[in-house]
Protein backbone atom coordinates (compact mmCIF):
# COMPACT_ATOMS: atom_id res chain seq x y z
CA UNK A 1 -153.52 -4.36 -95.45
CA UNK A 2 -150.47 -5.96 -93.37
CA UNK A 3 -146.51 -5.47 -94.11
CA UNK A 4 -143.87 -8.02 -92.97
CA UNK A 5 -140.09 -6.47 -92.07
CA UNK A 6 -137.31 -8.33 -92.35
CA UNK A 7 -134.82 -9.38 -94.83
CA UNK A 8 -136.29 -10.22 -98.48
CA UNK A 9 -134.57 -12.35 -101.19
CA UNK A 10 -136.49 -13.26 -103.91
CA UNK A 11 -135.12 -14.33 -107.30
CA UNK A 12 -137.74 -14.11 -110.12
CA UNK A 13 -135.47 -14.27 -113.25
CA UNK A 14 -133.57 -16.56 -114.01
CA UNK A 15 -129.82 -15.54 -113.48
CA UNK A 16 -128.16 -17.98 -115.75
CA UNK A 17 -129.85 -15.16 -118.70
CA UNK A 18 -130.08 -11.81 -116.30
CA UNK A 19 -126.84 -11.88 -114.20
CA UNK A 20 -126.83 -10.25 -110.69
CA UNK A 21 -129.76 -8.14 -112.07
CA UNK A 22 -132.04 -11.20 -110.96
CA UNK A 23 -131.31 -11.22 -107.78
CA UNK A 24 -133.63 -9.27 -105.47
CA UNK A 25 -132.22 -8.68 -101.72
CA UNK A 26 -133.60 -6.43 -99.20
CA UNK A 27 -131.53 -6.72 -95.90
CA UNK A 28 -134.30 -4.34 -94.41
CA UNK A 29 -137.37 -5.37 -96.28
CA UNK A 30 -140.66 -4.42 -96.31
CA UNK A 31 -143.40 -6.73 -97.77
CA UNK A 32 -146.63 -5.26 -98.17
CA UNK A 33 -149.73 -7.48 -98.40
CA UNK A 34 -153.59 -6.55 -98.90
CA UNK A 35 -155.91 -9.19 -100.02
CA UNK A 36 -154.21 -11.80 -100.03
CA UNK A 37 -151.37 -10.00 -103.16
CA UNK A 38 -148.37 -8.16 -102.54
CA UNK A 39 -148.85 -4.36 -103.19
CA UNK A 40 -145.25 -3.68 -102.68
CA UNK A 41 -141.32 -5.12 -101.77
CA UNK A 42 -138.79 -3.35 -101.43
CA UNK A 43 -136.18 -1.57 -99.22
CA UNK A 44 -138.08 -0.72 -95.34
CA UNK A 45 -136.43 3.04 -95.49
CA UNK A 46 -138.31 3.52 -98.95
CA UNK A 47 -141.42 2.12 -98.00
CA UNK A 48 -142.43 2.27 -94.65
CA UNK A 49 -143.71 6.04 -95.08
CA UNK A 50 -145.94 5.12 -97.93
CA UNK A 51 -147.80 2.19 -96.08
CA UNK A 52 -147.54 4.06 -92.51
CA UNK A 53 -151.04 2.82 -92.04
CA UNK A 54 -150.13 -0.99 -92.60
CA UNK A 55 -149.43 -2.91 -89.42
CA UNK A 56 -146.28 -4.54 -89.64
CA UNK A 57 -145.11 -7.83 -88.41
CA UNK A 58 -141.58 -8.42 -87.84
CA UNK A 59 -140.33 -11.77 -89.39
CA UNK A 60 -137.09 -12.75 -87.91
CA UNK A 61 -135.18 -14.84 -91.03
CA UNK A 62 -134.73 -15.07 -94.66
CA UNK A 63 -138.42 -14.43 -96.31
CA UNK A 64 -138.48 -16.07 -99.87
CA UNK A 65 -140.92 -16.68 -102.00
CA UNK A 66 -142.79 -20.38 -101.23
CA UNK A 67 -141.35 -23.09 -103.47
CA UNK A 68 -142.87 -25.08 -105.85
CA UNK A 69 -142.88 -28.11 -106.24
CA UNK A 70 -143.00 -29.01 -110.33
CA UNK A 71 -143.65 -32.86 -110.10
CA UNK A 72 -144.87 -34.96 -106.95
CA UNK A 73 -147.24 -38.26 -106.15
CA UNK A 74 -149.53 -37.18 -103.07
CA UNK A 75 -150.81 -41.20 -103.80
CA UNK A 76 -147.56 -42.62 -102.77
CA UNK A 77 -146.81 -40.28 -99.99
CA UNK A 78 -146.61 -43.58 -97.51
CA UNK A 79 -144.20 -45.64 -100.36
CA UNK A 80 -141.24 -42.94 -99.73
CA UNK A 81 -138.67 -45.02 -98.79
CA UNK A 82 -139.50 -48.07 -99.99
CA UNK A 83 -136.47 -50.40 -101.12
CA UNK A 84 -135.04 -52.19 -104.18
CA UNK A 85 -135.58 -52.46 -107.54
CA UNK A 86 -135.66 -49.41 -110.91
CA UNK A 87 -138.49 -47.74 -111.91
CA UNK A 88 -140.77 -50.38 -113.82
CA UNK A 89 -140.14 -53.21 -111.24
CA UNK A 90 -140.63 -50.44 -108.25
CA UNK A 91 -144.02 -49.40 -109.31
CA UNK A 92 -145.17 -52.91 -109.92
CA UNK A 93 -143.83 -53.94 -106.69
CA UNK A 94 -144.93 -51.03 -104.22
CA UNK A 95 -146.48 -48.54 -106.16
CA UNK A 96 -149.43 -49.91 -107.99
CA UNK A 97 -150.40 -51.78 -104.95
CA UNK A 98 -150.74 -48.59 -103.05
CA UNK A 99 -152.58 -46.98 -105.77
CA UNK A 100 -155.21 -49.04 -105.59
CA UNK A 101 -156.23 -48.30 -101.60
CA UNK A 102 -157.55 -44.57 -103.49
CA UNK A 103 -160.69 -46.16 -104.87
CA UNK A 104 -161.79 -45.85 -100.68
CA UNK A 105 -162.78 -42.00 -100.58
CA UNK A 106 -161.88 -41.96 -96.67
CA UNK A 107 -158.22 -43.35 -97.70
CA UNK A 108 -157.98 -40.49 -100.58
CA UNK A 109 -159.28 -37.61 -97.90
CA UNK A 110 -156.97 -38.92 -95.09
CA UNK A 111 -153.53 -39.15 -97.10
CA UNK A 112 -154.40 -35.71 -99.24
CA UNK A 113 -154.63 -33.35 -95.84
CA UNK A 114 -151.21 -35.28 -94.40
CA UNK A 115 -149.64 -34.54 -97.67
CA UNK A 116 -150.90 -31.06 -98.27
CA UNK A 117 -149.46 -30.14 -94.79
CA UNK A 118 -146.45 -32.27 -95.43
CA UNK A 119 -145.81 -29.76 -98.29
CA UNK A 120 -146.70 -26.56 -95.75
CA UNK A 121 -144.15 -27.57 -93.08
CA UNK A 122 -141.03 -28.19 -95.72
CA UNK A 123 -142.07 -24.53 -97.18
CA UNK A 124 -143.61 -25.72 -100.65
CA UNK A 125 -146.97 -23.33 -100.95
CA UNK A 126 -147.71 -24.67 -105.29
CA UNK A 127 -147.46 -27.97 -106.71
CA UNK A 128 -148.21 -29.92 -109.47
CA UNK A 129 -149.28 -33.22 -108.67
CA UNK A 130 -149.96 -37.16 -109.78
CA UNK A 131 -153.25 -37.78 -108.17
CA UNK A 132 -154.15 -41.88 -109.78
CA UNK A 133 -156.72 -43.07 -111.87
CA UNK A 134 -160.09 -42.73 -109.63
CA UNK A 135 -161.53 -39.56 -109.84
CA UNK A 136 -161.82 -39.10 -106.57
CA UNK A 137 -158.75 -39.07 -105.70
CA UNK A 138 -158.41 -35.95 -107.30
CA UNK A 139 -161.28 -34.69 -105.34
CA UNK A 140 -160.21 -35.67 -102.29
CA UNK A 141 -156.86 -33.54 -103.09
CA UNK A 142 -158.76 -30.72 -104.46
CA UNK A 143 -160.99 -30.43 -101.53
CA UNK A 144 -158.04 -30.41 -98.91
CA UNK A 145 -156.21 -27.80 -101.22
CA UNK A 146 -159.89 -25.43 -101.30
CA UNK A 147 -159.50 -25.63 -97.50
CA UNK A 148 -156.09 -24.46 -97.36
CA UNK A 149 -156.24 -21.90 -99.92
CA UNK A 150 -153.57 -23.91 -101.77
CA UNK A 151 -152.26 -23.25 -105.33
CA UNK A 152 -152.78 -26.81 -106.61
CA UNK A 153 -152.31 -28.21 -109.76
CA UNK A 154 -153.85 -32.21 -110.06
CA UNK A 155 -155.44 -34.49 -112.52
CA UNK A 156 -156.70 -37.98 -113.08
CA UNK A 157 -154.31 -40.40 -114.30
CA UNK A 158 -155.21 -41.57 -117.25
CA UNK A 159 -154.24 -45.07 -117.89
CA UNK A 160 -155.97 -47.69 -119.80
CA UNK A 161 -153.52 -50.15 -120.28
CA UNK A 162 -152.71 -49.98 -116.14
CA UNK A 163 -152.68 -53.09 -113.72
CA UNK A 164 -155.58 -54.71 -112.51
CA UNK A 165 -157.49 -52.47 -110.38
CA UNK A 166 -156.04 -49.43 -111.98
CA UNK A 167 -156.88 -49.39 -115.41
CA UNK A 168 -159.58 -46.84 -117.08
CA UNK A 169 -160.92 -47.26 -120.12
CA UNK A 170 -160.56 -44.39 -123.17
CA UNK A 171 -164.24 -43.39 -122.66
CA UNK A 172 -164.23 -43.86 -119.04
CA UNK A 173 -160.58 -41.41 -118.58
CA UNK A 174 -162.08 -38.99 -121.09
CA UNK A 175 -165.68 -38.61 -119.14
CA UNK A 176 -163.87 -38.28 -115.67
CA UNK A 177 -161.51 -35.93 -116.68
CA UNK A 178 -164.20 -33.54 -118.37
CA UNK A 179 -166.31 -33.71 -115.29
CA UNK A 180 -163.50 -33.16 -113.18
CA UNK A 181 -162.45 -29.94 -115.07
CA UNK A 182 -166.33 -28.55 -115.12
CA UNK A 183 -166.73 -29.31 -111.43
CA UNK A 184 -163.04 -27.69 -109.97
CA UNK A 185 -162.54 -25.18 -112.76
CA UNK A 186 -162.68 -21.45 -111.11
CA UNK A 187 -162.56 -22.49 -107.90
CA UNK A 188 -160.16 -21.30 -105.62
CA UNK A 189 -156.40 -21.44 -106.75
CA UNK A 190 -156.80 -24.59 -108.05
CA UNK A 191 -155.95 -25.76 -111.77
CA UNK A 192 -156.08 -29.11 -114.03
CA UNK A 193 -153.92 -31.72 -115.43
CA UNK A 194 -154.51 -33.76 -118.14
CA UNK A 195 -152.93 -36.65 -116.85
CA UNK A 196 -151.37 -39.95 -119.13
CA UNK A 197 -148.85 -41.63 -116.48
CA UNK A 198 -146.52 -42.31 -119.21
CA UNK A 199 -146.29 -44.03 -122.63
CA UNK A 200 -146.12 -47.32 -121.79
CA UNK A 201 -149.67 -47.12 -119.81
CA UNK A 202 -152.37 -46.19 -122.36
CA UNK A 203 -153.25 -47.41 -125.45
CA UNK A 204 -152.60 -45.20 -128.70
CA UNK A 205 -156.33 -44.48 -128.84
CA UNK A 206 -155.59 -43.02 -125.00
CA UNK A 207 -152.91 -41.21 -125.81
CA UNK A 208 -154.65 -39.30 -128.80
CA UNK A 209 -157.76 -38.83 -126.64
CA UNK A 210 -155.26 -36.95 -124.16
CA UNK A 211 -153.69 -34.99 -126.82
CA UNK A 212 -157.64 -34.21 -128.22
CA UNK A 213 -158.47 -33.07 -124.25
CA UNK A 214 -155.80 -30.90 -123.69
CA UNK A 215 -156.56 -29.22 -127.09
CA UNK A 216 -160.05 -28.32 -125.98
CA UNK A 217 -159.08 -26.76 -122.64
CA UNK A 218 -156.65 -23.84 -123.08
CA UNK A 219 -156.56 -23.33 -119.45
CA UNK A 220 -155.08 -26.83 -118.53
CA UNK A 221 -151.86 -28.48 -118.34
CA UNK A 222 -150.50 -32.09 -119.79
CA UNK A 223 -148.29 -34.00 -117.33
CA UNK A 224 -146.61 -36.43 -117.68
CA UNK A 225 -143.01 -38.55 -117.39
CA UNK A 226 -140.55 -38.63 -120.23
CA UNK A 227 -136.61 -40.75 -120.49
CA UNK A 228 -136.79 -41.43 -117.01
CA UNK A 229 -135.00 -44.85 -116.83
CA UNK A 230 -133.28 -46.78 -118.94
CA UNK A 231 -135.51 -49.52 -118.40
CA UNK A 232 -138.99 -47.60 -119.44
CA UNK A 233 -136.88 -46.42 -122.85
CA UNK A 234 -136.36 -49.24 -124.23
CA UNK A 235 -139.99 -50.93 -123.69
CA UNK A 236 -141.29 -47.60 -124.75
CA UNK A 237 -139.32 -48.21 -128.36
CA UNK A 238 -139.60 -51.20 -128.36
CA UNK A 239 -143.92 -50.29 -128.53
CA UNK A 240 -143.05 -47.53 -130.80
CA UNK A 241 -140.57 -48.79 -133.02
CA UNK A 242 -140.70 -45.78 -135.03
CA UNK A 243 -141.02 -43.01 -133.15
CA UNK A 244 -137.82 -41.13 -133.84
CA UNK A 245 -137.21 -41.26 -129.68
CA UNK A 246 -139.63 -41.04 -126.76
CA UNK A 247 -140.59 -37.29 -127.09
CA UNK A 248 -141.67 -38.21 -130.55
CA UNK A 249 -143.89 -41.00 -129.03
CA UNK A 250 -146.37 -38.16 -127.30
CA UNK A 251 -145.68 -34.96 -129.91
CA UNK A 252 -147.80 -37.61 -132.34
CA UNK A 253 -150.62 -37.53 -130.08
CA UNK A 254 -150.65 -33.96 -129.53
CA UNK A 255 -148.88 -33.78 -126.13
CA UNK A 256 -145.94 -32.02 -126.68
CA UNK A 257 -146.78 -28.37 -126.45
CA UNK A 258 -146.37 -24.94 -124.47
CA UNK A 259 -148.28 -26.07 -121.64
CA UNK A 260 -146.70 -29.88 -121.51
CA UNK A 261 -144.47 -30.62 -118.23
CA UNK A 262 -142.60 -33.50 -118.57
CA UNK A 263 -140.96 -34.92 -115.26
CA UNK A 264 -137.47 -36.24 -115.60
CA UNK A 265 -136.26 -36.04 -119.03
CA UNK A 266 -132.91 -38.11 -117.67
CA UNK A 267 -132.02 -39.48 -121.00
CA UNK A 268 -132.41 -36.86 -123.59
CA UNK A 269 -131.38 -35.96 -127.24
CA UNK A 270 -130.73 -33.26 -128.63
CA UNK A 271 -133.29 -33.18 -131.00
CA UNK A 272 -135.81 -33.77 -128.60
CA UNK A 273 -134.62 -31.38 -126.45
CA UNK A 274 -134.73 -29.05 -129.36
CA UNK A 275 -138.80 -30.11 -130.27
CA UNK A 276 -139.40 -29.27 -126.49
CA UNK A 277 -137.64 -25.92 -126.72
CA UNK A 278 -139.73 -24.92 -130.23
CA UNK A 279 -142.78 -25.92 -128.54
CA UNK A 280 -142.58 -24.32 -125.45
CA UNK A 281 -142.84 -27.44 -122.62
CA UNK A 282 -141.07 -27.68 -119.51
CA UNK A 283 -138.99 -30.11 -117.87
CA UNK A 284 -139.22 -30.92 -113.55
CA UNK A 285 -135.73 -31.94 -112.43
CA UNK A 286 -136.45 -34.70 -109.76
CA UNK A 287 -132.64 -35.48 -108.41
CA UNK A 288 -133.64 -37.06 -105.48
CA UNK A 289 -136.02 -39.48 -107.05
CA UNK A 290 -133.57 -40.28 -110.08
CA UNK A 291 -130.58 -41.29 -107.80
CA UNK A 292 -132.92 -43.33 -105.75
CA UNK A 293 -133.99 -45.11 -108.58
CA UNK A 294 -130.73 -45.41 -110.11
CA UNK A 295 -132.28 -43.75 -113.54
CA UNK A 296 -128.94 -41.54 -114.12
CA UNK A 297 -127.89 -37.73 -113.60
CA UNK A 298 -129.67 -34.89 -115.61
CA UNK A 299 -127.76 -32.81 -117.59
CA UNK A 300 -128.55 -28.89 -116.56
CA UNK A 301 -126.33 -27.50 -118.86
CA UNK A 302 -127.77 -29.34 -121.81
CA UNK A 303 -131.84 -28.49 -121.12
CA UNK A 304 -129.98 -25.05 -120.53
CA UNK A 305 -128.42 -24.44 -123.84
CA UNK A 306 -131.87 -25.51 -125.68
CA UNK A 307 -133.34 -22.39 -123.18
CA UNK A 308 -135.96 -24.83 -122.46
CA UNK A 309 -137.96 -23.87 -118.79
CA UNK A 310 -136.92 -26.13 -116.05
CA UNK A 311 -138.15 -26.33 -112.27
CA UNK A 312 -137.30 -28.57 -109.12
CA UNK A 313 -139.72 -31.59 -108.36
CA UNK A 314 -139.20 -33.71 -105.23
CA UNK A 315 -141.43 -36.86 -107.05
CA UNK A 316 -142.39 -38.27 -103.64
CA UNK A 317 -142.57 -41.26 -103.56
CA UNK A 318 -139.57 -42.26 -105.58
CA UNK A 319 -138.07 -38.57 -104.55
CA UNK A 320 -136.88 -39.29 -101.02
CA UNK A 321 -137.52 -35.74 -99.13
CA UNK A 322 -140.87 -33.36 -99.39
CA UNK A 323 -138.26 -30.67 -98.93
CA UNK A 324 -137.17 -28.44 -101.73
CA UNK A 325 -133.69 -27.12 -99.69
CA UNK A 326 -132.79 -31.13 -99.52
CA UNK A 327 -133.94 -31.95 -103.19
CA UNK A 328 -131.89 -28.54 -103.99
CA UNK A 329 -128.60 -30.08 -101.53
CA UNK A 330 -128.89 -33.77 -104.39
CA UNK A 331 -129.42 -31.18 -107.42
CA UNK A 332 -125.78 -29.33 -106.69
CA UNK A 333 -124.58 -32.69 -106.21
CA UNK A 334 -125.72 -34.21 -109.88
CA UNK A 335 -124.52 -30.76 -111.25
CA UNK A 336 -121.02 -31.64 -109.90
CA UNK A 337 -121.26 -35.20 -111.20
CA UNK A 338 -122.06 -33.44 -114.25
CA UNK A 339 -118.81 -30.87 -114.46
CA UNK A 340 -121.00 -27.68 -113.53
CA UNK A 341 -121.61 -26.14 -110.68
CA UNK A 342 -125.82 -24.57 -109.41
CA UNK A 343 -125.22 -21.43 -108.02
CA UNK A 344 -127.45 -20.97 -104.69
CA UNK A 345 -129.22 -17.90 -106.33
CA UNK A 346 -130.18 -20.07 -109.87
CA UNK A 347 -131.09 -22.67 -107.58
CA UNK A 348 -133.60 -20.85 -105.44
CA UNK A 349 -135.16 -19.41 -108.80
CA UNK A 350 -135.46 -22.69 -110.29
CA UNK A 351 -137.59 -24.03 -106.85
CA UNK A 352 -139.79 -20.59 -106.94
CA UNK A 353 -139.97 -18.83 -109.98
CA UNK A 354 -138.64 -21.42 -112.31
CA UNK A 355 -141.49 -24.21 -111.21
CA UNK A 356 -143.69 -21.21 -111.18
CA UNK A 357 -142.95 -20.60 -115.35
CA UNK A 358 -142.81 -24.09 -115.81
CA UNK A 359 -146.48 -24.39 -114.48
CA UNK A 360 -147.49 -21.50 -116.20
CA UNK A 361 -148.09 -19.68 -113.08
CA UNK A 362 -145.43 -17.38 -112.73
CA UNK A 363 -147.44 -14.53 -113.00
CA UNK A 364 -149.10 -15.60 -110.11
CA UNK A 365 -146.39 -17.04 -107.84
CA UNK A 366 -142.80 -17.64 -107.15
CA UNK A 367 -141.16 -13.89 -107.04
CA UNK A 368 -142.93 -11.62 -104.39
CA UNK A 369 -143.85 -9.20 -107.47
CA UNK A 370 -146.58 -6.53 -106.96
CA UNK A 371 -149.78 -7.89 -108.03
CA UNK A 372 -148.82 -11.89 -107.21
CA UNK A 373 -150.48 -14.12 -104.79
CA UNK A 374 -148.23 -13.23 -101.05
CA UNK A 375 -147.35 -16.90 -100.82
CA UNK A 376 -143.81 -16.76 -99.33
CA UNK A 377 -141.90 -18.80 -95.92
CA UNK A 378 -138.96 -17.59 -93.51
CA UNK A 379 -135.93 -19.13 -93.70
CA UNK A 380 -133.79 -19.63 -90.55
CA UNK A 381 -130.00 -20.13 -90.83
CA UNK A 382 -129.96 -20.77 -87.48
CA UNK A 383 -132.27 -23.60 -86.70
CA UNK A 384 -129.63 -26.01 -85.46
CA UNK A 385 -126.62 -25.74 -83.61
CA UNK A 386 -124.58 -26.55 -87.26
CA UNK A 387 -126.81 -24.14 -89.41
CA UNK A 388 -125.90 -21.30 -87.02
CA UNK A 389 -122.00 -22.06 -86.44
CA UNK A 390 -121.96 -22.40 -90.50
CA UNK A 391 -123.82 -19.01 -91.17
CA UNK A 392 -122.72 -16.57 -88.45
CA UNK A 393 -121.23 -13.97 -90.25
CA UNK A 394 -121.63 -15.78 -93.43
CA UNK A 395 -122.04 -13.64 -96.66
CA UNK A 396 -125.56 -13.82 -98.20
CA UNK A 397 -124.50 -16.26 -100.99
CA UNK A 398 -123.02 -18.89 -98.58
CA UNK A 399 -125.99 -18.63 -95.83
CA UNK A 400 -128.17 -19.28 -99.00
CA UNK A 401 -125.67 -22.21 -99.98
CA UNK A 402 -125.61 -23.36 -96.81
CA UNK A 403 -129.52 -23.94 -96.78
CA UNK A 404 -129.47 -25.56 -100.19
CA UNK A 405 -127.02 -27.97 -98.78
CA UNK A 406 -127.84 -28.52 -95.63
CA UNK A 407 -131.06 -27.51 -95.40
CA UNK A 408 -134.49 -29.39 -95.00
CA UNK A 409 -137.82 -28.68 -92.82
CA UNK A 410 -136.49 -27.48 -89.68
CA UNK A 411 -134.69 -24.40 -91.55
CA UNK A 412 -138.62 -23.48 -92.35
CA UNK A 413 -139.45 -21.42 -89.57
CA UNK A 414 -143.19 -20.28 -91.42
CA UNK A 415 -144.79 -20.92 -94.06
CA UNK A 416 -147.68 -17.79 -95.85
CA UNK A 417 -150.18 -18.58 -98.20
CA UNK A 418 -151.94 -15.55 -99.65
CA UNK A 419 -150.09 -13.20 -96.55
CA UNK A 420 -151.81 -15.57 -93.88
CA UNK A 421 -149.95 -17.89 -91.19
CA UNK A 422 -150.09 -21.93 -92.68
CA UNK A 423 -147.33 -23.69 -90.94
CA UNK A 424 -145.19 -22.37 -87.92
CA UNK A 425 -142.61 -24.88 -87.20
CA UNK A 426 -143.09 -26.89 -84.23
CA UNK A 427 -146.78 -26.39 -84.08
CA UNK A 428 -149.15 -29.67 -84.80
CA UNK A 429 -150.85 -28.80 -88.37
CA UNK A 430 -153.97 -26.82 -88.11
CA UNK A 431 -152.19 -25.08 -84.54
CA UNK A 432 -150.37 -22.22 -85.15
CA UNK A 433 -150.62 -20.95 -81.74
């Protein structure tokens, strides 16, 4: 057993539905860790006699729950950045190409550890992420994330109608994806993905095999991307000329259900926003990667009014930051485009708990609740000379807005998986010295 003092902010309702109720602060905090779970958070004066026997650490800081991240490409971790063109022309131009170099097991083990301590250093302790269409790529991720202790969520892409060099077949993506599930199921904090990159890349008979897969695994997810670009829409009706919109195009073959997370969902109406509601799926908010890509502004307050569960993806590569705090900083900013304004708190819930529910791991992760996985990082409001002069004095609310806006790895001062050291900043990765 080991506590942590220091002050605790965690957010694991959503506020836009609870009020101030959600809203957890502890200015003198106590976290209380034993194998690897939080037995107890709360106020230090409360605590502290209870666990006497618990050494404590002191954490100088804001300690918040680790984010999660609902929707990012560890394959195209070395395209960030890369310029011109919207989505369909961009992946054709730098992505695909890229994918490709995964078929080399080395190249696959090399990029996964980078991008799994990418994610460590900008806070971000779960994920759900695009792996491509060789299996191995997915084992190359999984074994990095088994080493770290990592609560990763993967799959193969499945994606028969693909490029050259990255195209499965229906019985090869169904035979790869069962073996991957029976080889990584159980194991460690790991869980599975059924994986269709998007409409317009497998077949119909693909599509129903997915929706078939993910009906035969209750413990897996579906992910995929959904009215990203205006671009994509139209081919995508113009090869389903009559599916009532794109939403309709996957609830055919199954894939629209409780544990569906669809990335994006730019363009949306309100009767598919309404199917996704009944059924249950979630929606990952990319901002960065949709004004990159010039796909258009997602409307909050309309996924909101549906009730529909919504978390923060940073979609590296066409998301331009691996840090939540930035990708929250371009989120405010599309809310104001959009006439509404993200409250720091709402914002913090939707990059913890939020991606947590959307994942279906929230009782796991994403609120510092007794019984969930101690996975949590410390803030620092001072890390630069700005941070500090902006949040000296500053009431909790604006040294939390502050962050969100201005904030990006070098406000993570630490990053805990399970109540154990991953990332101090300034250390190399695997040094934490």
């Amino acid at each position: 057993m080991k506590a942590f003092r220091g002050e605790i902010l965690s957010v694991p309702e959503d506020p836009l539905h609870a009020g101030p109720a959600a809203i957890r602060h502890y200015p003198d905090g106590l976290l209380v860790v034993e194998d690897g779970l939080v037995m107890a958070c709360g106020p230090y004066a409360e605590l502290s006699s209870r666990y006497a026997e618990a050494p404590v650490e002191a954490l100088p800081g804001l300690i918040v729950p680790g984010f999660v991240d609902a929707h990012v490409h560890y394959p195209q971790t070395e395209c960030i950045a890369s310029h011109g063109a919207q989505l369909l022309e961009w992946l054709d131009r730098h992505i695909f190409p890229a994918e490709q170099a995964f078929a080399d097991p080395a190249h696959a083990a090399a990029i996964a550890a980078f991008f799994l301590d990418e994610l460590l250093r900008n806070g971000t302790t779960s994920a759900l992420v695009f792996a491509t269409v060789h299996a191995g790529s997915v084992d190359a991720l999984f074994r990095a994330a088994l080493a770290r202790d990592m609560r990763i969520v993967s799959g193969k892409v499945l994606m028969d109608q693909g490029p050259p060099g990255l195209a499965d077949s229906v019985a090869q993506g169904r035979a790869e994806t069962e073996a991957l599930i029976a080889r990584w199921r159980g194991r460690g904090r790991l869980g599975y993905a059924v994986t269709p990159r998007f409409a317009l890349t497998s077949s119909d008979a693909q599509l129903a095999d997915a929706g078939k897969i993910v009906a035969s695994h209750t413990d897996v997810l579906m992910h995929t991307h959904l009215s990203e670009n205006l671009g994509e829409i139209a081919a995508v009706e113009s090869r389903f000329p009559d599916a009532q919109d794109y939403l309709d195009v996957y609830d055919r073959f199954g894939l629209v259900g409780p544990r569906s997370v669809f990335a994006h969902c730019v363009h949306m109406s309100e009767r598919a926003l309404g199917r996704m509601a009944e059924a249950g799926a979630g929606i990952a908010f990319c901002p960065t990667s949709n004004l990159f890509l010039g796909s258009g502004l997602f409307d909050l307050a309309q996924s909101d009014r549906h009730g529909l569960k919504i978390g923060i993806g940073t979609d590296v590569g066409a998301g331009t930051s691996f840090s939540i705090l930035h990708t929250l900083g371009e989120a405010y900013k599309i809310c104001q485009l959009r006439g509404a304004s993200l409250d720091p708190f709402r914002a913090l819930h939707l990059a913890t708990a939020g991606g947590a529910r959307v994942m279906g791991i929230a009782d796991r992760v994403g609120g510092l609740m007794p019984g969930q996985e101690a996975d949590f990082i410390v803030l620092d409001p001072g890390a630069t000379p700005l941070f500090a002069r902006r949040t000296a004095g500053a009431t909790l609310h604006d040294r939390l807005f502050a962050l969100q806006i201005l904030g990006d790895d070098r406000a993570i001062a630490a990053t805990y998986l399970k109540g154990k050291l991953a990332h101090r900043r300034g250390a190399a990765p695997g040094v934490l010295a």
